[in-house]
PDB file of N, CA and C in Angstrom:
ATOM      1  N   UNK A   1      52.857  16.663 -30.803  1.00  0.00           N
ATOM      2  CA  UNK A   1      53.743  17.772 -30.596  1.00  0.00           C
ATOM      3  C   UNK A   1      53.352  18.969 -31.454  1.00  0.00           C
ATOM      4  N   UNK A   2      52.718  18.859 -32.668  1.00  0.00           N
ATOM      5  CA  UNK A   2      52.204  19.850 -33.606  1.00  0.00           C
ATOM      6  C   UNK A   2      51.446  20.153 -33.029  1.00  0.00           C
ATOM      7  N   UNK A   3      50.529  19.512 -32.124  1.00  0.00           N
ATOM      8  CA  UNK A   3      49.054  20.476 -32.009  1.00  0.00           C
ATOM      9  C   UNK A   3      49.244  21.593 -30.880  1.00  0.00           C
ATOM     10  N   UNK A   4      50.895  21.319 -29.685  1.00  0.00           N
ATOM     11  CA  UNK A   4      50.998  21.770 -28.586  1.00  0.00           C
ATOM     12  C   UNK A   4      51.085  23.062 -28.879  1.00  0.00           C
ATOM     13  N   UNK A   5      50.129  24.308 -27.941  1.00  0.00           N
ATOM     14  CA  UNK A   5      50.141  25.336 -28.109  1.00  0.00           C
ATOM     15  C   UNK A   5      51.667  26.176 -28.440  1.00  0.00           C
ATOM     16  N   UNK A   6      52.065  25.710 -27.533  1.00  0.00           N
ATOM     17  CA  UNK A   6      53.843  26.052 -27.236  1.00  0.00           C
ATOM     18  C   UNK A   6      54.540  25.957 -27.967  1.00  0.00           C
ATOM     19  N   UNK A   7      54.396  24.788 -28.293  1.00  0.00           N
ATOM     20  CA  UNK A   7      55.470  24.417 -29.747  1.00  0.00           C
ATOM     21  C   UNK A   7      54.991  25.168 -31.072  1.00  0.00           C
ATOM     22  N   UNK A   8      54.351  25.351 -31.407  1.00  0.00           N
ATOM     23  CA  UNK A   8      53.148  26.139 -32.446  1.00  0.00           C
ATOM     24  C   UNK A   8      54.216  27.524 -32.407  1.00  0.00           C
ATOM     25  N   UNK A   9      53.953  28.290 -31.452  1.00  0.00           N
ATOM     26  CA  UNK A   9      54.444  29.523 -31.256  1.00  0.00           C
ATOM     27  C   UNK A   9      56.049  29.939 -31.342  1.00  0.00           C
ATOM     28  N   UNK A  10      56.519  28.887 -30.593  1.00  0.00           N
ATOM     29  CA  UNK A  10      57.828  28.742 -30.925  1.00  0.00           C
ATOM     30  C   UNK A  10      58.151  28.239 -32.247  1.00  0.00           C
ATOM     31  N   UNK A  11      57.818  27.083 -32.890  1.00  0.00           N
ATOM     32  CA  UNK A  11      58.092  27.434 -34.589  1.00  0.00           C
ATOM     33  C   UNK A  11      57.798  28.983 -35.119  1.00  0.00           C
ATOM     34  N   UNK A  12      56.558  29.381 -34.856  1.00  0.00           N
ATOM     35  CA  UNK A  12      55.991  30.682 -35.654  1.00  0.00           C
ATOM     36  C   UNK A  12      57.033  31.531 -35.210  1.00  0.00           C
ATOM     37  N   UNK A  13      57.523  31.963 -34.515  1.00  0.00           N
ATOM     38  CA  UNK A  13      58.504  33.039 -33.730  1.00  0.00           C
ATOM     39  C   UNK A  13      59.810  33.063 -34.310  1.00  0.00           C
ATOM     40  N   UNK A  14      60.056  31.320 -34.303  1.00  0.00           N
ATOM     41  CA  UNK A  14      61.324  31.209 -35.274  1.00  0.00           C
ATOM     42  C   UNK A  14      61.419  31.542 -36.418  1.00  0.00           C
ATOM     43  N   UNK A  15      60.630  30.912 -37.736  1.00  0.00           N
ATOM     44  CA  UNK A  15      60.166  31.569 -38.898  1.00  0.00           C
ATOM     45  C   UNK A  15      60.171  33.010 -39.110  1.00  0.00           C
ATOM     46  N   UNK A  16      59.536  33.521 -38.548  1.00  0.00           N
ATOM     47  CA  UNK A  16      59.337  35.048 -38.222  1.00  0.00           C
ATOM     48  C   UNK A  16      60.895  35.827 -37.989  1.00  0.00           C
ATOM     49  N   UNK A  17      61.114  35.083 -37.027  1.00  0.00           N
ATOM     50  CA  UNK A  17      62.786  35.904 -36.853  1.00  0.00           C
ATOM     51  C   UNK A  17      63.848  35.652 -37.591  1.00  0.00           C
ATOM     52  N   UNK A  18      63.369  34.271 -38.760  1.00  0.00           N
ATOM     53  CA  UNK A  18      64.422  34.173 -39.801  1.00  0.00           C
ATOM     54  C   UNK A  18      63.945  34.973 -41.092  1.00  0.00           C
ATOM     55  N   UNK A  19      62.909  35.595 -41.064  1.00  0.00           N
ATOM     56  CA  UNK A  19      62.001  35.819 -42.167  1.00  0.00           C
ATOM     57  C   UNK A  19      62.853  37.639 -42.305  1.00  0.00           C
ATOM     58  N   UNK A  20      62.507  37.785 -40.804  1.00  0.00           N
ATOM     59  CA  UNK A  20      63.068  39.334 -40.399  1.00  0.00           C
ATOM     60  C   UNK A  20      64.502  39.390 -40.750  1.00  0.00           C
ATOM     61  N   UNK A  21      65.006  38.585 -40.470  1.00  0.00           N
ATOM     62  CA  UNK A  21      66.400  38.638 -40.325  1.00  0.00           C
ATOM     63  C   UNK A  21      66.976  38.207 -42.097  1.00  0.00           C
ATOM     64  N   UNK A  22      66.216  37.637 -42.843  1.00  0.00           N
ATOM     65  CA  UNK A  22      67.016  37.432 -44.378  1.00  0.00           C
ATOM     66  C   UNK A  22      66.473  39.209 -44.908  1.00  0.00           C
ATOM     67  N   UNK A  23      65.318  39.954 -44.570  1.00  0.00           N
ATOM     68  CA  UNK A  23      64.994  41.277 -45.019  1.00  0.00           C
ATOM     69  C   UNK A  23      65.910  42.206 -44.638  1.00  0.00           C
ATOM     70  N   UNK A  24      66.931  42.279 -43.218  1.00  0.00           N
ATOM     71  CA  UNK A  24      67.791  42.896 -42.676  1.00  0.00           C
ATOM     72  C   UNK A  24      69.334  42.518 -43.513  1.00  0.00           C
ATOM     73  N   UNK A  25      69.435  41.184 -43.664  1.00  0.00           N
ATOM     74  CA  UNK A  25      70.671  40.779 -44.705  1.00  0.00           C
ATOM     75  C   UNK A  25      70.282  41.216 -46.016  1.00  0.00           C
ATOM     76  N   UNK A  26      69.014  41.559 -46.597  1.00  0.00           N
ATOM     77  CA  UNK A  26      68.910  41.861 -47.755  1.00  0.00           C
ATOM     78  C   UNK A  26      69.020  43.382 -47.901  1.00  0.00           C
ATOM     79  N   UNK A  27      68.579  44.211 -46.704  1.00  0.00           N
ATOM     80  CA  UNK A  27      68.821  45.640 -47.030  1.00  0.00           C
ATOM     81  C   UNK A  27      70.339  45.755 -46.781  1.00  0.00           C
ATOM     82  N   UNK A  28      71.237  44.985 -46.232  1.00  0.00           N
ATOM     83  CA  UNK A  28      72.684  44.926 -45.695  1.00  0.00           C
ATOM     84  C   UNK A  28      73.207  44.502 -47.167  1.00  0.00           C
ATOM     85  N   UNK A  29      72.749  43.893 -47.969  1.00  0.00           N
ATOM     86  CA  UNK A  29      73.029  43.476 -49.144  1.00  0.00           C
ATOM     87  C   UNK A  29      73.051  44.949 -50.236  1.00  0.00           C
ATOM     88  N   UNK A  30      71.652  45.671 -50.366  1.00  0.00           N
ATOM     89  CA  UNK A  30      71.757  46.316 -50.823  1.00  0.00           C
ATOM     90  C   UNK A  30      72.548  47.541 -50.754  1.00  0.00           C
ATOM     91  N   UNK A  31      72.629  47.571 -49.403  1.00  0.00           N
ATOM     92  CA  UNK A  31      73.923  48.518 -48.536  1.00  0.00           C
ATOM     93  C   UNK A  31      75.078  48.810 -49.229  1.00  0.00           C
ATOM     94  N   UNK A  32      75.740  47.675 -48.782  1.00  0.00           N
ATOM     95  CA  UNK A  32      77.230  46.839 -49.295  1.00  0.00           C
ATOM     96  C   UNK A  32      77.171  47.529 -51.140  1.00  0.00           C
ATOM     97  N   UNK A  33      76.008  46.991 -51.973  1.00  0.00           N
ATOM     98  CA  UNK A  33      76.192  47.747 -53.165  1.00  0.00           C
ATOM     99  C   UNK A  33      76.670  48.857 -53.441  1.00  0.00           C
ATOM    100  N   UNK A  34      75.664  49.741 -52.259  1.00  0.00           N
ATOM    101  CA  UNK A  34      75.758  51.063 -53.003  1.00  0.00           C
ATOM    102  C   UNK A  34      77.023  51.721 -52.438  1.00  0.00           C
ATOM    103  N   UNK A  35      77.860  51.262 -51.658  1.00  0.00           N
ATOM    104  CA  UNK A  35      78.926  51.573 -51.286  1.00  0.00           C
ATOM    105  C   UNK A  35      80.277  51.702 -52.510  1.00  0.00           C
ATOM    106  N   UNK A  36      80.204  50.621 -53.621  1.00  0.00           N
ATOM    107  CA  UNK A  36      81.085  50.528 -54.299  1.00  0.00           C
ATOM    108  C   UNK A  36      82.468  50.510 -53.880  1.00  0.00           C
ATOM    109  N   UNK A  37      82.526  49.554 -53.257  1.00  0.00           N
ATOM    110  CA  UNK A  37      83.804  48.517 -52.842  1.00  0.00           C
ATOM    111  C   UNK A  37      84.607  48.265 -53.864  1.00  0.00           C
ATOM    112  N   UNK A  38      85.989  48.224 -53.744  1.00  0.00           N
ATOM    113  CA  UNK A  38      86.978  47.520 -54.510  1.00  0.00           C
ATOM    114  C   UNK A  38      86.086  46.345 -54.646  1.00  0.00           C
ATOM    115  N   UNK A  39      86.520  45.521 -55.798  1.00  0.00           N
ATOM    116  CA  UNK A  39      86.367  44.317 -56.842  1.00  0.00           C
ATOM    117  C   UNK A  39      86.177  43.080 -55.381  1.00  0.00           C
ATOM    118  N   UNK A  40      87.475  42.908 -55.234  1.00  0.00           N
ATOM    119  CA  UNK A  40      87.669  41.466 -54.304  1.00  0.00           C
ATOM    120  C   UNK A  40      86.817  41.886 -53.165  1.00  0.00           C
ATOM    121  N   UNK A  41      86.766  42.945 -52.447  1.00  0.00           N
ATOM    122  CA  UNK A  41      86.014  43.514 -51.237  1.00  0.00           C
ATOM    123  C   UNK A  41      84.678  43.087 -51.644  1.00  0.00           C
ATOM    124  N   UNK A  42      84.008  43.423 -52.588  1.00  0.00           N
ATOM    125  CA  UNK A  42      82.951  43.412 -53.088  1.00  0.00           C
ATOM    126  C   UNK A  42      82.590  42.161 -52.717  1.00  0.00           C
ATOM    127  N   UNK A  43      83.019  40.906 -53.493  1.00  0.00           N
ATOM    128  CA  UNK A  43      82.973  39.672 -53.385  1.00  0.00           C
ATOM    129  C   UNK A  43      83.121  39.297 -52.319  1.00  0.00           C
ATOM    130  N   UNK A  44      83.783  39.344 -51.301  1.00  0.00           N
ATOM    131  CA  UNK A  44      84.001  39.081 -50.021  1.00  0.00           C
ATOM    132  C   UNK A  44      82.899  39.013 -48.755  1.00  0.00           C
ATOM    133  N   UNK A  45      82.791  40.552 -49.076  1.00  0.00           N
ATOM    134  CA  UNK A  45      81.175  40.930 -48.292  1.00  0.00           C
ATOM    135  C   UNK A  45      79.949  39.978 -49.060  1.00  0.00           C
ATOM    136  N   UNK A  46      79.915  40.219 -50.385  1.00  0.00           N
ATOM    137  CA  UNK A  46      78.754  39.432 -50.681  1.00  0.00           C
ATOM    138  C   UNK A  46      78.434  37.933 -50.924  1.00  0.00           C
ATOM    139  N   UNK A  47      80.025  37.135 -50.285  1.00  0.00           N
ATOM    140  CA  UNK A  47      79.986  36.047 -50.250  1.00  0.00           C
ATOM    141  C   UNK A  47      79.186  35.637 -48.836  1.00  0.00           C
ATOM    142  N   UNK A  48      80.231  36.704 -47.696  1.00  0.00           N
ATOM    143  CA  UNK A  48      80.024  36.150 -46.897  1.00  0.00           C
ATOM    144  C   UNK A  48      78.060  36.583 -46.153  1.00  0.00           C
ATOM    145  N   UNK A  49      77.511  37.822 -46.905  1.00  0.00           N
ATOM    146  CA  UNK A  49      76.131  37.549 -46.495  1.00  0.00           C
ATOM    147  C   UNK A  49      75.514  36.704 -47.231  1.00  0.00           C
ATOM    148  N   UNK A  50      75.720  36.272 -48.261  1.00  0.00           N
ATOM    149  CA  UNK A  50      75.186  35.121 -48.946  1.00  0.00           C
ATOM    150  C   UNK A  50      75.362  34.040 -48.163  1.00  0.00           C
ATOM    151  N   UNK A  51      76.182  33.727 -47.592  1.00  0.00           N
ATOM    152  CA  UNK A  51      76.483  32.172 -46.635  1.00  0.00           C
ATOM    153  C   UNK A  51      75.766  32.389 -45.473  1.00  0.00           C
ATOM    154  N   UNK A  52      75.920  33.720 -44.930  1.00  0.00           N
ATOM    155  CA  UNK A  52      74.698  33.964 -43.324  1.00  0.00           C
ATOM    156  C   UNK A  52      73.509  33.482 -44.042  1.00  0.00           C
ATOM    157  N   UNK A  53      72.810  34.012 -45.614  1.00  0.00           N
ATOM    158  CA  UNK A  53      71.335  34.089 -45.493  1.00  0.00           C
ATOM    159  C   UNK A  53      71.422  32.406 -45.796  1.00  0.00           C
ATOM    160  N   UNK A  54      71.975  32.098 -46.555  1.00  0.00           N
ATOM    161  CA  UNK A  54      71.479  30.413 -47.415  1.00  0.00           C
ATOM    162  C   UNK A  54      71.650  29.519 -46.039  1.00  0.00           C
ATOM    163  N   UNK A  55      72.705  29.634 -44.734  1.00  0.00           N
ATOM    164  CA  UNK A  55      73.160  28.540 -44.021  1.00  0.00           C
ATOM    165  C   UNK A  55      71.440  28.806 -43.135  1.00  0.00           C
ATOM    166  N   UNK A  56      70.868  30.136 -43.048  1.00  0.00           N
ATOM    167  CA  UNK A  56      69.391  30.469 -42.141  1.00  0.00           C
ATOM    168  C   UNK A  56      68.357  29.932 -42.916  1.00  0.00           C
ATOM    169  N   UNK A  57      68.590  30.054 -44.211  1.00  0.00           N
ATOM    170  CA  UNK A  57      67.242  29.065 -45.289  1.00  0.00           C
ATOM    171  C   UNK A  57      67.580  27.847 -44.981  1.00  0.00           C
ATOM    172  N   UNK A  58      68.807  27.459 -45.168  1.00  0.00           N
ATOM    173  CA  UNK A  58      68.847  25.938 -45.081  1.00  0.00           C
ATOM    174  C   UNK A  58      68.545  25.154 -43.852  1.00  0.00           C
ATOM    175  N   UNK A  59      68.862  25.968 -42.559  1.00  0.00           N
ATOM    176  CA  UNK A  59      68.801  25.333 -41.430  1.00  0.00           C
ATOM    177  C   UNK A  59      67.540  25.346 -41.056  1.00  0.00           C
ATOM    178  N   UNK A  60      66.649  26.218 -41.130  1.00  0.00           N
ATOM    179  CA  UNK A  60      65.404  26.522 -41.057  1.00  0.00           C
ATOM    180  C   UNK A  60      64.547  26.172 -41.578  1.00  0.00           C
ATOM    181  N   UNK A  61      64.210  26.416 -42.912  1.00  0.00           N
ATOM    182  CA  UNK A  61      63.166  26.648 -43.560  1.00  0.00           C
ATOM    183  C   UNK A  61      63.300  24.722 -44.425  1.00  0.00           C
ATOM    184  N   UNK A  62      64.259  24.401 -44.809  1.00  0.00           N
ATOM    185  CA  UNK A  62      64.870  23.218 -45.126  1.00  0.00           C
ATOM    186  C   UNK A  62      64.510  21.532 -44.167  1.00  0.00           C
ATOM    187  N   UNK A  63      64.933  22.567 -42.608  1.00  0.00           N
ATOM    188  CA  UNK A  63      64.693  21.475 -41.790  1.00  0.00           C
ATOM    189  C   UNK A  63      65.719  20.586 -41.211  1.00  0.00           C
ATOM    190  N   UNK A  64      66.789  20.751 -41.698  1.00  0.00           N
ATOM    191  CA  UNK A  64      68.249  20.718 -41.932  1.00  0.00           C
ATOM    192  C   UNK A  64      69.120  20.434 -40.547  1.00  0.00           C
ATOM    193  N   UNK A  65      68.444  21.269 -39.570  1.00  0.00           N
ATOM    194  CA  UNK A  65      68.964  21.452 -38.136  1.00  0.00           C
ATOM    195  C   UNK A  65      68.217  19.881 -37.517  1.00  0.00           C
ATOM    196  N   UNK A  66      67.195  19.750 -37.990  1.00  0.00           N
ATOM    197  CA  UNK A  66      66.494  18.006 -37.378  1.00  0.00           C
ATOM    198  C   UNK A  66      66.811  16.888 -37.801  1.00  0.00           C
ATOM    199  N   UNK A  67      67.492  16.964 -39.276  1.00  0.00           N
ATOM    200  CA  UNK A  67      68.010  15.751 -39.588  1.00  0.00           C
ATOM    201  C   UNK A  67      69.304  15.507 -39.831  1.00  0.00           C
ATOM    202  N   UNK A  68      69.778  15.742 -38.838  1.00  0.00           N
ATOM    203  CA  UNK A  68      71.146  15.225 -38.345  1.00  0.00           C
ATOM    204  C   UNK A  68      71.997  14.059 -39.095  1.00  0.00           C
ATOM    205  N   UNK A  69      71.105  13.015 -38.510  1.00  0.00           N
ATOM    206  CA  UNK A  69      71.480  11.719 -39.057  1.00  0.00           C
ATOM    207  C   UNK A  69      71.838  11.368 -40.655  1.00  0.00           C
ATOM    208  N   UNK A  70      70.264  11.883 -41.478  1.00  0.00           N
ATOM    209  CA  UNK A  70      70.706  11.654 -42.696  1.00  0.00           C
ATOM    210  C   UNK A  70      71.922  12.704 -43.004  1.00  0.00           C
ATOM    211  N   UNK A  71      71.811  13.821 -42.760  1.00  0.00           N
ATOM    212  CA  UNK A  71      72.731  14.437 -43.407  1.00  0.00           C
ATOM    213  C   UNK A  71      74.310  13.749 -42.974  1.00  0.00           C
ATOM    214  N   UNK A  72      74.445  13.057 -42.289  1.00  0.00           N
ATOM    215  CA  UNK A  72      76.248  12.615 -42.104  1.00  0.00           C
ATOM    216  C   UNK A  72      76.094  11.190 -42.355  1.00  0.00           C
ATOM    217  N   UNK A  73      74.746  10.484 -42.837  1.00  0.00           N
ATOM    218  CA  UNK A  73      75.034   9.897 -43.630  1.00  0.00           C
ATOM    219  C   UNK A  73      75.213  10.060 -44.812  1.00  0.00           C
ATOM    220  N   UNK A  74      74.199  11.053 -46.016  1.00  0.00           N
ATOM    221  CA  UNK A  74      75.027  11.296 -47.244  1.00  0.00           C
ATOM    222  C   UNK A  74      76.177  11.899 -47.092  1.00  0.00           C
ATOM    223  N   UNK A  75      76.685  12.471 -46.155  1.00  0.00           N
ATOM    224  CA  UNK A  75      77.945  13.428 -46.349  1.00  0.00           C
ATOM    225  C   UNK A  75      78.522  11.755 -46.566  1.00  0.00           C
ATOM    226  N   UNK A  76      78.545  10.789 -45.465  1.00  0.00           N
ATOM    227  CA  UNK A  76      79.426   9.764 -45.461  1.00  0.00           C
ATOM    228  C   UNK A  76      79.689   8.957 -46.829  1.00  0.00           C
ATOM    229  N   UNK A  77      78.252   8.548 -47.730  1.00  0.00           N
ATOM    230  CA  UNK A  77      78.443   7.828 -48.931  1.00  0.00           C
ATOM    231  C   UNK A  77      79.012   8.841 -49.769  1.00  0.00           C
ATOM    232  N   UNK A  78      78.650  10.323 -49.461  1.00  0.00           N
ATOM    233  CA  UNK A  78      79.618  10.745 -50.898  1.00  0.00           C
ATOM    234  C   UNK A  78      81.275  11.037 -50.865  1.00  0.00           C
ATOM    235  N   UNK A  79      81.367  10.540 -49.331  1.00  0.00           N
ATOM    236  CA  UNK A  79      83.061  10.570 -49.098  1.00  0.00           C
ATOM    237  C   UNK A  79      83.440   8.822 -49.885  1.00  0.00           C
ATOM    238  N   UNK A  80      83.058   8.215 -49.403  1.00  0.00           N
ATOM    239  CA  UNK A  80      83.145   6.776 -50.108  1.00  0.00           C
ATOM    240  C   UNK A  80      83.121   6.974 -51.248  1.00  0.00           C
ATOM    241  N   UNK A  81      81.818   6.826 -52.173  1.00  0.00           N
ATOM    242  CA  UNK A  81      82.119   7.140 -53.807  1.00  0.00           C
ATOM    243  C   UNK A  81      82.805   8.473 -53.779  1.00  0.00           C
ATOM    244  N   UNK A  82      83.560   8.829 -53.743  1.00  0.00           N
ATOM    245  CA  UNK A  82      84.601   9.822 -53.982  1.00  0.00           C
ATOM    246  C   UNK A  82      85.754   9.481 -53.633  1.00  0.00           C
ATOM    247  N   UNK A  83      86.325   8.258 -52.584  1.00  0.00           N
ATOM    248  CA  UNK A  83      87.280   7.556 -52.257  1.00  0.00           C
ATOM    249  C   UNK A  83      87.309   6.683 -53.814  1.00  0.00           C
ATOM    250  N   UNK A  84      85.872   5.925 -54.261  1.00  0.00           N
ATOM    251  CA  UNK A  84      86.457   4.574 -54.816  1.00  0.00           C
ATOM    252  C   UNK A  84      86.216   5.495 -56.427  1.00  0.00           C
ATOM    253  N   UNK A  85      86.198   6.269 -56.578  1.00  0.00           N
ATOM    254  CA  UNK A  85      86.207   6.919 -57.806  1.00  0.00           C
ATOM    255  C   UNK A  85      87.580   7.413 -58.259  1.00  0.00           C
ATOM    256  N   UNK A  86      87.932   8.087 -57.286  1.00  0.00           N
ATOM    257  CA  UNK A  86      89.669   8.226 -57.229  1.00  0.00           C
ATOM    258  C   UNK A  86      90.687   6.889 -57.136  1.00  0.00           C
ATOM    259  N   UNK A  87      90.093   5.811 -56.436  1.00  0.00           N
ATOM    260  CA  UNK A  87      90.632   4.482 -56.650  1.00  0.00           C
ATOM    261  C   UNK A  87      90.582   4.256 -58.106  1.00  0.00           C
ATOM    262  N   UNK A  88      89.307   4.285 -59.061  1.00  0.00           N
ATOM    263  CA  UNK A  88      89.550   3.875 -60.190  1.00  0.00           C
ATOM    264  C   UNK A  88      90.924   4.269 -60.939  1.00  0.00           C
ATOM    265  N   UNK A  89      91.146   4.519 -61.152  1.00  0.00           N
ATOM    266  CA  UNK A  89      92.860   5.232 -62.110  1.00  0.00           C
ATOM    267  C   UNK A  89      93.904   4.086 -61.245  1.00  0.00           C
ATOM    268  N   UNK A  90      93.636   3.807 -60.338  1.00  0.00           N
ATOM    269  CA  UNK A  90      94.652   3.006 -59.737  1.00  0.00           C
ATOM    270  C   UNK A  90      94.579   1.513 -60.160  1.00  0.00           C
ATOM    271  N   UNK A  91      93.210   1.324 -59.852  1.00  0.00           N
ATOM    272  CA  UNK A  91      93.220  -0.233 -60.282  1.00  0.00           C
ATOM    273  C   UNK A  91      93.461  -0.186 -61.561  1.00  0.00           C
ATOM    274  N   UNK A  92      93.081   0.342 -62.675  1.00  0.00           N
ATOM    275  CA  UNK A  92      93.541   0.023 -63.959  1.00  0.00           C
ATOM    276  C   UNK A  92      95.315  -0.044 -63.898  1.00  0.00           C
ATOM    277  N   UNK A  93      95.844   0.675 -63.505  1.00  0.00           N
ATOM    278  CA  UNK A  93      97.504   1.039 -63.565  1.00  0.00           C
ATOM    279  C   UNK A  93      98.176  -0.279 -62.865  1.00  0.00           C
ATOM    280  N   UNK A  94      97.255  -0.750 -61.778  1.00  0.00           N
ATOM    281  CA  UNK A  94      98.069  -1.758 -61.053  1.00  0.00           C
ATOM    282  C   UNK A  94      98.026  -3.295 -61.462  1.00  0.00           C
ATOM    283  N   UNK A  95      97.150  -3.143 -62.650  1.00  0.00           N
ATOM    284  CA  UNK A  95      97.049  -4.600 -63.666  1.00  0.00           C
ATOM    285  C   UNK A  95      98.530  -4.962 -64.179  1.00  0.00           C
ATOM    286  N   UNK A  96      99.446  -3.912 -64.576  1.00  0.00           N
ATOM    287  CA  UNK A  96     100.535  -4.213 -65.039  1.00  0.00           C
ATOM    288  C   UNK A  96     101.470  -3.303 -64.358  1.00  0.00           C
ATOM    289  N   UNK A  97     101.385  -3.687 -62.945  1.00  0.00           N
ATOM    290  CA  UNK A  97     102.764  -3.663 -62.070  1.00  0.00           C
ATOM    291  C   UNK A  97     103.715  -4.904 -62.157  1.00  0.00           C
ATOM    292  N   UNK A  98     104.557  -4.710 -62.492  1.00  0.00           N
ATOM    293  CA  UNK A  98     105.583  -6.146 -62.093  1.00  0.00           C
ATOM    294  C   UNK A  98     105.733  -6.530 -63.691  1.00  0.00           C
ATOM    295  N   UNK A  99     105.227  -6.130 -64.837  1.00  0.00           N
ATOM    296  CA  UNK A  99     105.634  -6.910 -65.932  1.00  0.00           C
ATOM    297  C   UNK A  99     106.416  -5.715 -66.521  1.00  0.00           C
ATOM    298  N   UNK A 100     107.065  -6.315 -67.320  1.00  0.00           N
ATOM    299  CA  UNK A 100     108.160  -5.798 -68.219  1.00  0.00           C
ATOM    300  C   UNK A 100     107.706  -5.129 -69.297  1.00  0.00           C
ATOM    301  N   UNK A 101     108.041  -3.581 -69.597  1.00  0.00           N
ATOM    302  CA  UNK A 101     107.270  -3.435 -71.170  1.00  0.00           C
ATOM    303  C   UNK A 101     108.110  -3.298 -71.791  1.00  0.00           C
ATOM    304  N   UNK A 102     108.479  -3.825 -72.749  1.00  0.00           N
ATOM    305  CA  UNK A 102     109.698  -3.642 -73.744  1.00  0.00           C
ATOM    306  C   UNK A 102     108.813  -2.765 -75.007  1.00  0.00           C
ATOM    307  N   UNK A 103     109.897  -1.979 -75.303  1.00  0.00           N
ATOM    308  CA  UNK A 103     109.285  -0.892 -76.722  1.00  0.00           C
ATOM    309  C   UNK A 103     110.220  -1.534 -77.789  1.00  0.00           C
ATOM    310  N   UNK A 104     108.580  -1.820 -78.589  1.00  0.00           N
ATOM    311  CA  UNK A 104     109.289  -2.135 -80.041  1.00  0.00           C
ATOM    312  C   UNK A 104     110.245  -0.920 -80.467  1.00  0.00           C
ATOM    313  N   UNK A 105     111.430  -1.022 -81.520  1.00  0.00           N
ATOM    314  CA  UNK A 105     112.064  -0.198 -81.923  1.00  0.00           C
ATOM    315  C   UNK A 105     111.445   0.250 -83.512  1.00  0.00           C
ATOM    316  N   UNK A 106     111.578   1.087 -83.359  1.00  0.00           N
ATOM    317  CA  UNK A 106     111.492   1.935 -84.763  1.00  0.00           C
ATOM    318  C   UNK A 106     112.102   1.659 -85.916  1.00  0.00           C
ATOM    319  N   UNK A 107     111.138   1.435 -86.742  1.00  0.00           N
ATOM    320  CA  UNK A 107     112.178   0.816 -88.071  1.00  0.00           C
ATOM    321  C   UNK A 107     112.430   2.003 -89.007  1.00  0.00           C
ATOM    322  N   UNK A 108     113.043   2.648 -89.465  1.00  0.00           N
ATOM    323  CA  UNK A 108     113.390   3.357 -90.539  1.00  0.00           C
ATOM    324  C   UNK A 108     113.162   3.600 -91.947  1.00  0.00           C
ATOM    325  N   UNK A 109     112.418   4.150 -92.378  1.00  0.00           N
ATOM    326  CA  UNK A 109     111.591   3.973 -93.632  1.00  0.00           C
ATOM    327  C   UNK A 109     112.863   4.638 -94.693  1.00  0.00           C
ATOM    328  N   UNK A 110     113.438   3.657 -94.918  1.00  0.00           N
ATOM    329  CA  UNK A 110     114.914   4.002 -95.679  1.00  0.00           C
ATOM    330  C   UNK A 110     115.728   5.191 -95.759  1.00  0.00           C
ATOM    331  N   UNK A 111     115.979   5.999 -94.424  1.00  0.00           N
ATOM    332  CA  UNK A 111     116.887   6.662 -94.449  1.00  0.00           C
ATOM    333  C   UNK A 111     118.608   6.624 -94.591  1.00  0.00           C
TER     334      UNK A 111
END
């Protein structure tokens, strides 16, 4: 499939049009600066071209868009250890459900 002329071109084209397109978010970046936006505005805009350019690196250049599979499998183990990590605090607490704690009383140092 690498060597197919077709496929060749169509990767290169893609690359190319993500390559073009993070230089267009980056002059849109520099844009947005020189505008001098309120504070939160500021952040807002430059969150949200930051998430267009990183989700086009990641999907792209990463490879990200082909491996499907692994990726919802780690998403899946880190939902699990993050289930049984939050379990921990529980199992310790539920060792002494059902018993009685009686509090020693305070003795009085001769008042």
């Amino acid at each position: 499939m690498h060597s197919d002329p077709a496929a060749v071109r169509k990767s290169v084209r893609l690359y190319v049009t993500i390559g073009v397109s993070l230089l267009v978010f980056t002059a849109i970046t520099v844009m947005a600066n020189r505008l001098h936006l309120v504070v939160p505005i500021a952040i807002t805009v430059a969150i949200i071209i930051a998430c267009i350019k990183g989700s086009m690196v990641a999907s792209v250049f990463m490879h990200l868009t082909h491996e499907k599979k692994w990726i919802y499998g780690a998403l899946l183990l880190t939902v699990v250890f993050f289930i049984f990590l939050m379990c921990i605090p529980l199992f310790t607490i539920m060792d002494s459900i059902g018993t009685p704690v009686r509090a020693t009383p305070i003795e009085h140092a001769g008042h």
